[in-house]
Protein backbone atom coordinates (compact mmCIF):
# COMPACT_ATOMS: atom_id res chain seq x y z
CA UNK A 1 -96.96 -163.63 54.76
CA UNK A 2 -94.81 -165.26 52.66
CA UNK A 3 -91.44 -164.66 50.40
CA UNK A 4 -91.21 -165.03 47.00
CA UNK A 5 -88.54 -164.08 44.45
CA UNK A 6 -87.43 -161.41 46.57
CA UNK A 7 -90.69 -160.04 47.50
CA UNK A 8 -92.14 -159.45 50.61
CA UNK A 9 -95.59 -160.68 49.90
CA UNK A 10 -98.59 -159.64 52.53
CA UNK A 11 -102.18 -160.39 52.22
CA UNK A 12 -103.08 -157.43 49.84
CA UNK A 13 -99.75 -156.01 48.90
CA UNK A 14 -96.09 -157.06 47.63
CA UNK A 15 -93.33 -155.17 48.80
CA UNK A 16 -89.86 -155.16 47.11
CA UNK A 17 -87.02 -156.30 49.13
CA UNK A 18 -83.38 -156.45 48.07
CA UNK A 19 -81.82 -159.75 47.43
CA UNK A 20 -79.78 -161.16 50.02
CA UNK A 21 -81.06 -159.26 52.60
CA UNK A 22 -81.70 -161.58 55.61
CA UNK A 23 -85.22 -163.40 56.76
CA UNK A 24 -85.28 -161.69 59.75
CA UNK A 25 -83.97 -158.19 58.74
CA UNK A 26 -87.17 -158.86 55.77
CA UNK A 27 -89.51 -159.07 58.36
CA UNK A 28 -88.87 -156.02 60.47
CA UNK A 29 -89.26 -154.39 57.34
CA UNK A 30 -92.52 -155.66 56.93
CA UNK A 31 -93.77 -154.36 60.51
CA UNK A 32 -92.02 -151.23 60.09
CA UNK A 33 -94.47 -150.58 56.65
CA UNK A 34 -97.16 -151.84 58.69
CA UNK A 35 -96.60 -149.43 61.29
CA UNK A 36 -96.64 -146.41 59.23
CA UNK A 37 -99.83 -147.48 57.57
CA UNK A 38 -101.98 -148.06 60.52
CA UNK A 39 -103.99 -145.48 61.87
CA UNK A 40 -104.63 -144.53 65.32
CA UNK A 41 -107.62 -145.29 66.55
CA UNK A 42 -110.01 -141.97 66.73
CA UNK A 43 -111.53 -141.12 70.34
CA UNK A 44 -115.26 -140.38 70.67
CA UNK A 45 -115.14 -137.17 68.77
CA UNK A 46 -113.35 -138.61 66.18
CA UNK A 47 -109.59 -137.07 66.68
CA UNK A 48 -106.97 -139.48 66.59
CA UNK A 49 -105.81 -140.77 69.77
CA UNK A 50 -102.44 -140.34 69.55
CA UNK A 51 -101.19 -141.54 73.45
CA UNK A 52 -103.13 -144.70 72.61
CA UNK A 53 -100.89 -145.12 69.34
CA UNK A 54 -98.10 -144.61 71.25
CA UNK A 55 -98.34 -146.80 74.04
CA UNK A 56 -98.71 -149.83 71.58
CA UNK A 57 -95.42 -149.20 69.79
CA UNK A 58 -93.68 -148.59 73.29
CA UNK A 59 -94.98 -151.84 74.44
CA UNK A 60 -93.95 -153.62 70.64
CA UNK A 61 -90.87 -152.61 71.35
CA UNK A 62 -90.36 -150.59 68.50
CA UNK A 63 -86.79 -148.21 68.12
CA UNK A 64 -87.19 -144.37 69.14
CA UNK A 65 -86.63 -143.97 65.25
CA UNK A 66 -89.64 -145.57 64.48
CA UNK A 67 -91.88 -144.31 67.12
CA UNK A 68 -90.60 -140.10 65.69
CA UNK A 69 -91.97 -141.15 62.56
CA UNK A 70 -95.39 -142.34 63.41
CA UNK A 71 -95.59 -139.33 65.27
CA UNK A 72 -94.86 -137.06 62.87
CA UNK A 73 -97.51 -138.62 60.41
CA UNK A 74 -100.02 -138.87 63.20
CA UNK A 75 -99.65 -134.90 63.75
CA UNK A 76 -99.98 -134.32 59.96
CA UNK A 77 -103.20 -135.92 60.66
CA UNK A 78 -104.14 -134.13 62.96
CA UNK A 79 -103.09 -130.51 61.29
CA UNK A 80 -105.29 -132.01 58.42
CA UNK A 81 -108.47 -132.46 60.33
CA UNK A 82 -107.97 -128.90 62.58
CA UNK A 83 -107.83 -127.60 59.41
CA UNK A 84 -111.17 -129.45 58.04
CA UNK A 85 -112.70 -128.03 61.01
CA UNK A 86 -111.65 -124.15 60.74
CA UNK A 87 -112.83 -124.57 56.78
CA UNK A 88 -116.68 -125.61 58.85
CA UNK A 89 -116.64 -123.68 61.98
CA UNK A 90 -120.13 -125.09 62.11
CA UNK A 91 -119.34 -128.44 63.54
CA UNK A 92 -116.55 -126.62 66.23
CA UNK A 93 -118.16 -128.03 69.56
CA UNK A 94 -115.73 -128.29 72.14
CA UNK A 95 -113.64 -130.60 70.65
CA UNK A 96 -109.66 -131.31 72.26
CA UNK A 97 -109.88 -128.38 74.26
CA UNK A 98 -111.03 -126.10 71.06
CA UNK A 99 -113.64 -123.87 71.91
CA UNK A 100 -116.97 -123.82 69.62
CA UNK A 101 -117.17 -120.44 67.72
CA UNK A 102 -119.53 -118.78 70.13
CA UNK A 103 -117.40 -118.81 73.30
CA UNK A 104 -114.36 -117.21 70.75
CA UNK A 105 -116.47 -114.45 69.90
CA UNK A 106 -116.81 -113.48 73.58
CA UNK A 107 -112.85 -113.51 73.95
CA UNK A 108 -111.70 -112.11 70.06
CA UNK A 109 -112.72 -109.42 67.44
CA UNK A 110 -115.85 -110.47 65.35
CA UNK A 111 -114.97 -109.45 61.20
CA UNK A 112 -118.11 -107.41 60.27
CA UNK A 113 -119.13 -107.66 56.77
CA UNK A 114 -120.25 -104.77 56.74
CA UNK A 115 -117.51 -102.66 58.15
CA UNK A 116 -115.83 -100.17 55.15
CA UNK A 117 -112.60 -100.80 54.27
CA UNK A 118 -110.12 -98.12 54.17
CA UNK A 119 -109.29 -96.69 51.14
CA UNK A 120 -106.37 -94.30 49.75
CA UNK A 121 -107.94 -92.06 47.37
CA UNK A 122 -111.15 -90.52 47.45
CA UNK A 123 -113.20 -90.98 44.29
CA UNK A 124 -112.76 -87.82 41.71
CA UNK A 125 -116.06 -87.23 39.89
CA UNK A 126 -116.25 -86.66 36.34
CA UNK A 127 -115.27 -82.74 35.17
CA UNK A 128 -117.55 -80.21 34.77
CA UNK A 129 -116.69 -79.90 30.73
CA UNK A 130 -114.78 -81.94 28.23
CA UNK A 131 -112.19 -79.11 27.81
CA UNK A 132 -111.60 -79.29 32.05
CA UNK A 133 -111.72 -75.16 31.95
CA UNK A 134 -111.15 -73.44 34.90
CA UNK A 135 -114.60 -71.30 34.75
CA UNK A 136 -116.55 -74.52 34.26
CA UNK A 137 -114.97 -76.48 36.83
CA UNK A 138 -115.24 -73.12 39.48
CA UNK A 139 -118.94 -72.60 38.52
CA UNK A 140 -120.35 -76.14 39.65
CA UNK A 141 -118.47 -76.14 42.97
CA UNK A 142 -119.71 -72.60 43.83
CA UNK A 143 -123.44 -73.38 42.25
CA UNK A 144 -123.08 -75.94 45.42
CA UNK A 145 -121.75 -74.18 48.21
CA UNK A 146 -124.04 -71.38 47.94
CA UNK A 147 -127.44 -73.29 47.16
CA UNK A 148 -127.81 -75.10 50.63
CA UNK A 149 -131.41 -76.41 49.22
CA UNK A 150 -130.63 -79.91 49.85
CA UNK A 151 -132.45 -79.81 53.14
CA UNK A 152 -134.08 -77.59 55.36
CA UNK A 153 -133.31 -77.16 59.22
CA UNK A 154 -137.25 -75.98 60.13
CA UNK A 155 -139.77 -77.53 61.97
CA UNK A 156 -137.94 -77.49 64.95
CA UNK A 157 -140.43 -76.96 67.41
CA UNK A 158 -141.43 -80.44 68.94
CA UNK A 159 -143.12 -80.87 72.68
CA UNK A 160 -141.45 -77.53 73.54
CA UNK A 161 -137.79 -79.17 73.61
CA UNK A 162 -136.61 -76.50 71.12
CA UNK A 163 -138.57 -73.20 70.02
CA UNK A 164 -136.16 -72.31 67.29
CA UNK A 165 -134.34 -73.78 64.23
CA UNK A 166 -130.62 -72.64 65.05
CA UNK A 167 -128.12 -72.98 67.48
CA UNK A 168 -125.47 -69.63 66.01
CA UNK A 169 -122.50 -68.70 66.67
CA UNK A 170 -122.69 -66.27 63.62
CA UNK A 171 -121.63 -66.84 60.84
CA UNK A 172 -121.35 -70.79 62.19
CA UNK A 173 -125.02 -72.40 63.11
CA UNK A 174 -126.05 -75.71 64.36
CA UNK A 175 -129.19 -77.74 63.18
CA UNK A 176 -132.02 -78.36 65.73
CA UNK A 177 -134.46 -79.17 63.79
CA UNK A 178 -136.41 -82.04 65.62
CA UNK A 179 -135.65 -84.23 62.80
CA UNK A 180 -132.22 -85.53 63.25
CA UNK A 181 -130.40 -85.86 66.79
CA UNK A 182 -128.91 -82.54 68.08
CA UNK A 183 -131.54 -81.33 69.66
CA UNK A 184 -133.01 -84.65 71.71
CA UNK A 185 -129.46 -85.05 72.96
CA UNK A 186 -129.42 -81.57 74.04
CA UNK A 187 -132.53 -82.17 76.44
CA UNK A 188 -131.04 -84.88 77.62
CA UNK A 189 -127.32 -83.14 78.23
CA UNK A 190 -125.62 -86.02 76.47
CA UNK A 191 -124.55 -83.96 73.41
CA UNK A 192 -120.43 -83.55 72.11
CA UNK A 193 -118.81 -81.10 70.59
CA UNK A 194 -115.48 -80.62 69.13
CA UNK A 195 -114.11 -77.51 68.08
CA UNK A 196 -110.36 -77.33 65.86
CA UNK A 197 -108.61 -74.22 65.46
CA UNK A 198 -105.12 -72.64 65.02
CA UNK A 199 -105.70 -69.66 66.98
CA UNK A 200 -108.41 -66.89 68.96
CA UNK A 201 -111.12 -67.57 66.02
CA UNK A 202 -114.66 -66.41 67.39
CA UNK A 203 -115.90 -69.21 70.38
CA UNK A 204 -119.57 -68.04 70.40
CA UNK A 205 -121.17 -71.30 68.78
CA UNK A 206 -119.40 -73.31 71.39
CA UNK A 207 -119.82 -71.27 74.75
CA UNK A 208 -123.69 -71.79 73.42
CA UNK A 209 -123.28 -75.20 73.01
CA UNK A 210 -121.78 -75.47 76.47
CA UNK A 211 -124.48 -73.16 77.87
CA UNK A 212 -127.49 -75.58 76.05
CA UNK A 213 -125.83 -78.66 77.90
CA UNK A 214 -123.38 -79.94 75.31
CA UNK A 215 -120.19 -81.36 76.34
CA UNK A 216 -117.38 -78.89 74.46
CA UNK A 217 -113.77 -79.80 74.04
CA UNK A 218 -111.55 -77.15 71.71
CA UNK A 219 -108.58 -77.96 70.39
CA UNK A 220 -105.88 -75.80 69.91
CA UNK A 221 -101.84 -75.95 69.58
CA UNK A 222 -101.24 -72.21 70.49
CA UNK A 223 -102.37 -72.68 74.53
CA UNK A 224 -99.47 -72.63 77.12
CA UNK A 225 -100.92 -76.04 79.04
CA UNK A 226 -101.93 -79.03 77.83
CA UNK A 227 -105.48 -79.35 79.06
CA UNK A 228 -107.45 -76.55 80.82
CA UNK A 229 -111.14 -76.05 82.12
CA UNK A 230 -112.97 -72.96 81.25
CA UNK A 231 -116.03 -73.98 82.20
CA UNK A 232 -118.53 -76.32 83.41
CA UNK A 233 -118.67 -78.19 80.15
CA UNK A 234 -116.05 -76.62 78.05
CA UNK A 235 -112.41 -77.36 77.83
CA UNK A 236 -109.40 -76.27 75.84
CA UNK A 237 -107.14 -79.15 75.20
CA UNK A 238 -103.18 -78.11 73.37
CA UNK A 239 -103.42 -80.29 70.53
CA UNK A 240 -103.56 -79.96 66.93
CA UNK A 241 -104.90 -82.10 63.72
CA UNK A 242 -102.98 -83.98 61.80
CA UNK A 243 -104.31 -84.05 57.76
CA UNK A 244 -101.37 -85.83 56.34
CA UNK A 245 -102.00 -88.51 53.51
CA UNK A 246 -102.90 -91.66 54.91
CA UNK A 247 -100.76 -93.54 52.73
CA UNK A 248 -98.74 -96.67 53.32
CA UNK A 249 -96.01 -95.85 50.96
CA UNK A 250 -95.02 -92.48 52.27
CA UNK A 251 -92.81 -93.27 55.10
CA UNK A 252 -94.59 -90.43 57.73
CA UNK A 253 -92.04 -88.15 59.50
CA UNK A 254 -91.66 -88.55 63.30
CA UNK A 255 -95.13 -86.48 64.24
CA UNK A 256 -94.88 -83.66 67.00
CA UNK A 257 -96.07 -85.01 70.31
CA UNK A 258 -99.63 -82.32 70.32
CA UNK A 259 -100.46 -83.22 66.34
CA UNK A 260 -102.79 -86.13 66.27
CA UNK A 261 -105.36 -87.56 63.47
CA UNK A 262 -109.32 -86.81 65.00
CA UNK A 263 -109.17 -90.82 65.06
CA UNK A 264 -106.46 -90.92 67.04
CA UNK A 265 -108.49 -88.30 69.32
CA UNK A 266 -111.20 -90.18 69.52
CA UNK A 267 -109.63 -93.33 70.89
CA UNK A 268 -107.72 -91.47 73.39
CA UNK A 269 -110.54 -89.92 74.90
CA UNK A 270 -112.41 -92.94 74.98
CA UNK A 271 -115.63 -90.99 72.58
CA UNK A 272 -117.21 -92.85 70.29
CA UNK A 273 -119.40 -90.31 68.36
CA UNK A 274 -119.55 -86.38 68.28
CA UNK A 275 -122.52 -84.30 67.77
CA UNK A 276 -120.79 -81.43 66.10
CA UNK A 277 -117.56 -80.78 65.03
CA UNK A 278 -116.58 -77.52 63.55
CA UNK A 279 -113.39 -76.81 62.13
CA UNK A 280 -111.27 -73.65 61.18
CA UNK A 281 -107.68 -74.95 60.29
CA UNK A 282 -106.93 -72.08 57.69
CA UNK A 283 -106.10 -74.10 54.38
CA UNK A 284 -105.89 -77.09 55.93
CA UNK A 285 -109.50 -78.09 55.91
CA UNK A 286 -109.63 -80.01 52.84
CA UNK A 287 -107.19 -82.83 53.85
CA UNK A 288 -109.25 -82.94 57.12
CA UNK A 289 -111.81 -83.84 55.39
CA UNK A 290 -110.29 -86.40 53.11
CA UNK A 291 -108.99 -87.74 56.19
CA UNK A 292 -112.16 -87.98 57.75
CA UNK A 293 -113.73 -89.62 54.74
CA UNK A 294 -111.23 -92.05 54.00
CA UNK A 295 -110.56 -93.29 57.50
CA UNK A 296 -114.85 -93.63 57.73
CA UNK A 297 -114.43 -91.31 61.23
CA UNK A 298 -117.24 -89.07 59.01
CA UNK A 299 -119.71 -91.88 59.93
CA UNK A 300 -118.96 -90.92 63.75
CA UNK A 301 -120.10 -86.72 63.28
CA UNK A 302 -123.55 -85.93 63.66
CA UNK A 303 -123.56 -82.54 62.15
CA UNK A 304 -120.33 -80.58 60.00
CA UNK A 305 -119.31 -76.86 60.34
CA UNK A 306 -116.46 -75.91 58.53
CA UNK A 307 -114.66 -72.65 57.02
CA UNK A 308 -113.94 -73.39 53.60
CA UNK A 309 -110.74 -71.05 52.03
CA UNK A 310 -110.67 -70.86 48.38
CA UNK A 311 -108.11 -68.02 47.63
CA UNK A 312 -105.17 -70.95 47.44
CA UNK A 313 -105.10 -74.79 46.64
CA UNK A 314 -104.57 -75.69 50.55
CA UNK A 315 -102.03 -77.70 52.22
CA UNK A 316 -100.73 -80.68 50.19
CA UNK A 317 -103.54 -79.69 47.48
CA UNK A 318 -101.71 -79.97 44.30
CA UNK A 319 -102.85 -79.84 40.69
CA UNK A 320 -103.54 -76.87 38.15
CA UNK A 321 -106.54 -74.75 39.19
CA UNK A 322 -108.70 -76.86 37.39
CA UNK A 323 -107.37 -80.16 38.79
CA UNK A 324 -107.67 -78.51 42.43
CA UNK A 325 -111.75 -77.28 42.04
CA UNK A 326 -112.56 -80.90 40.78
CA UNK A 327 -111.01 -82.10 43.90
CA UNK A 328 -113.03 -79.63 46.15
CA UNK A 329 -116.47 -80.60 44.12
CA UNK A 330 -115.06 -84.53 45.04
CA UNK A 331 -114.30 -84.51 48.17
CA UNK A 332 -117.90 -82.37 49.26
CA UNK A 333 -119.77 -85.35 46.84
CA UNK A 334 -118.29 -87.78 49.27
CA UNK A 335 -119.43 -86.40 51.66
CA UNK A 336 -123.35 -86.54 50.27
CA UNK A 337 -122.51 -90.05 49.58
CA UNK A 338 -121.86 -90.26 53.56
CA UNK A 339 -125.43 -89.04 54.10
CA UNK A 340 -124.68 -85.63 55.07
CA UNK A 341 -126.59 -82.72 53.30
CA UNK A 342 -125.55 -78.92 53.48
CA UNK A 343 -128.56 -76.61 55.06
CA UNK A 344 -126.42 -73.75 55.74
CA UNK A 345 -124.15 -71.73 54.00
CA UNK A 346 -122.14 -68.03 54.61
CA UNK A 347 -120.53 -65.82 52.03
CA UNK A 348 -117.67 -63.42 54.14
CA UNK A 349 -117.88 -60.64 52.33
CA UNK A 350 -114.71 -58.82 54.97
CA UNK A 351 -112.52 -61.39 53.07
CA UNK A 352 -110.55 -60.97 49.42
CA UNK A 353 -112.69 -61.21 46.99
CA UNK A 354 -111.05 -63.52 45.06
CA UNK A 355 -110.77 -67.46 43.89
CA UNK A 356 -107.32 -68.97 43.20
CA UNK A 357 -106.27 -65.69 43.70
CA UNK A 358 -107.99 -64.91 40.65
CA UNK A 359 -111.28 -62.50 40.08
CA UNK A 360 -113.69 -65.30 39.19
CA UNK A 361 -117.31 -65.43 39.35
CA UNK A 362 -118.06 -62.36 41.96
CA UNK A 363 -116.64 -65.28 44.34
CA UNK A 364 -115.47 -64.96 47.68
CA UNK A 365 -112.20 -66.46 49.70
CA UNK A 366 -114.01 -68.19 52.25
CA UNK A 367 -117.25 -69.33 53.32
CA UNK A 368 -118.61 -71.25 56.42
CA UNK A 369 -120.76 -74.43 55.45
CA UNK A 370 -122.86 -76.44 57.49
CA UNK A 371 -123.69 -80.14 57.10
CA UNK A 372 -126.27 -82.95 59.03
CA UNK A 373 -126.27 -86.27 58.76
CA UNK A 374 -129.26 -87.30 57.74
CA UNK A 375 -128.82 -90.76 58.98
CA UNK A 376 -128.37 -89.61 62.38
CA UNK A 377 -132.05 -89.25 62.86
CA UNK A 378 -134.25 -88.46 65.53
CA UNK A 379 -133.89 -91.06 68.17
């Protein structure tokens, strides 16, 4: 090291130093720059060791000033390399107390790729016509409802477990065809059920249910307590659905204590799946089911019954007639797309007559529609 013209001059550098400043203030400027160019020495697994870095400046003697900024560059190595290591989780072994990947999958949530995101709107499918008419758009959705072709619920006799193709309630029926689930985890009285209404609607399909082995929860706002036992495997529980629009940007209203999303349900009551769920909410079907579709709880039901009302748009429906049938047709194609294929459907003829409370097609105001998941096979 030597000093020339003002320069501090080391063996592969010259650093500037201002004239006049002393020899020896010069040189504890040289082992200052020294200092915050060395590197720690890494440990075995390569991190720096940074108590080992330390020590050495303690015992040089260097100022508490000098020492806080060593350390701050020797943590901004050490964020750098932490963060080399999360961008190849492959080479986490237990490394400064860091656990590899495989003992932090035991402790936090694994991100499936294949889990569905949630979405906000469910997709609309192209209308019936180019002019969007009302008789067009009213013609395709009831050419649907009312030709349950797209599978049939026969077949069901199989080693003597079931010795008939329906499970009825009339006008509401269940699937037990051998084919898909129902009726396997009916022998084995490990079957769910859940039942939504708004009032005394007709409870044959699920004192059946209960009867066959099925375990049968309804739920219903009008009873006086909140959960009660009617029988061996049926109970009445005082809660309602909630259907409201899953969206972030609508600030929801405070929500009554009894109203809950089936979700919500779900997770209270610790189920995971349900066999059957049929619903009669009065109008309020349709957001049910967009709920169900767009929260993916439709992949947890193993077979659909609902009523269907078609003499108004429904609650929070909105649109001109047209607008609201395309949005029926949608939200029944999403379910298909969800695997789930109608093999059952009932015209009530003791209902108006009518369709948007107009005289369309010889239609009728409600109708009872069964679906089965056709990926819930036979297990």
């Amino acid at each position: 090291m030597i000093f020339s013209n003002g320069l501090l001059q080391t063996d592969d550098q010259r650093i500037p130093v201002p004239s006049g400043t002393p020899r020896r203030t010069q040189l504890k400027l040289h082992e200052r720059d020294q200092d915050c160019t060395r590197l720690p020495t890494p440990d075995s697994h390569g991190v720096p060791d940074l108590s080992r870095d330390q020590g050495r400046r303690r015992s040089g003697g260097r100022s508490a000033d000098q020492a806080d900024l060593s350390r701050d560059m020797v943590i901004k190595r050490q964020v750098s390399y932490v963060r080399s290591l999360q961008r190849n989780p492959a080479v986490m072994t237990v490394v400064g107390g860091t656990e590899s990947p495989e003992k932090l999958a035991d402790c936090c949530p694994v991100q499936h790729k294949n889990r569905k995101s949630q979405r906000w709107h469910i997709d609309l499918q192209p209308w019936a016509s180019p002019n969007h008419s009302l008789e067009d758009e009213a013609k395709r959705f009831l050419d649907y409802i009312t030709s349950p072709q797209q599978i049939s619920c026969g077949n069901a006799q199989e080693n003597g477990v079931i010795n008939k193709p329906w499970i009825t309630g009339s006008p509401w029926l269940a699937c037990l065809d051998g084919r898909y689930s129902l009726a396997q985890q009916i022998k084995k009285k490990q079957c769910r059920v859940y039942s939504l209404g708004l009032g005394s609607e007709d409870k044959q399909l699920e004192v059946s249910l209960a009867k066959a082995g099925c375990e049968v929860h309804c739920f219903n706002p009008s009873i006086k307590v909140p959960h009660v036992q009617e029988a061996q495997r049926l109970w009445h529980h005082r809660l309602s659905i909630d259907w409201r629009e899953p969206n972030p940007a609508i600030r929801p209203n405070k929500q009554h204590s009894n109203t809950k999303k089936l979700g919500a349900i779900l997770n209270d009551f610790g189920h995971r799946k349900i066999d059957v769920l049929k619903a009669d909410m009065e109008s309020a079907e349709w957001k049910i089911l967009e709920n169900l579709v767009l929260e993916n709880v439709i992949d947890k039901i193993g077979q659909l019954l609902f009523e269907v009302h078609l003499y108004w748009p429904g609650f929070e429906v909105s649109g001109d007639d047209s607008t609201v049938v395309r949005y029926w047709y949608s939200l029944l194609k999403e379910l298909e797309h969800s695997h789930f294929r109608l093999f059952h459907s009932h015209r009530d003829d003791s209902k108006p007559q009518v369709f948007l409370q107009k005289n369309l097609l010889n239609a009728s105001s409600s109708y009872t529609l069964s679906w089965v998941n056709t990926k819930w096979g036979h297990q």
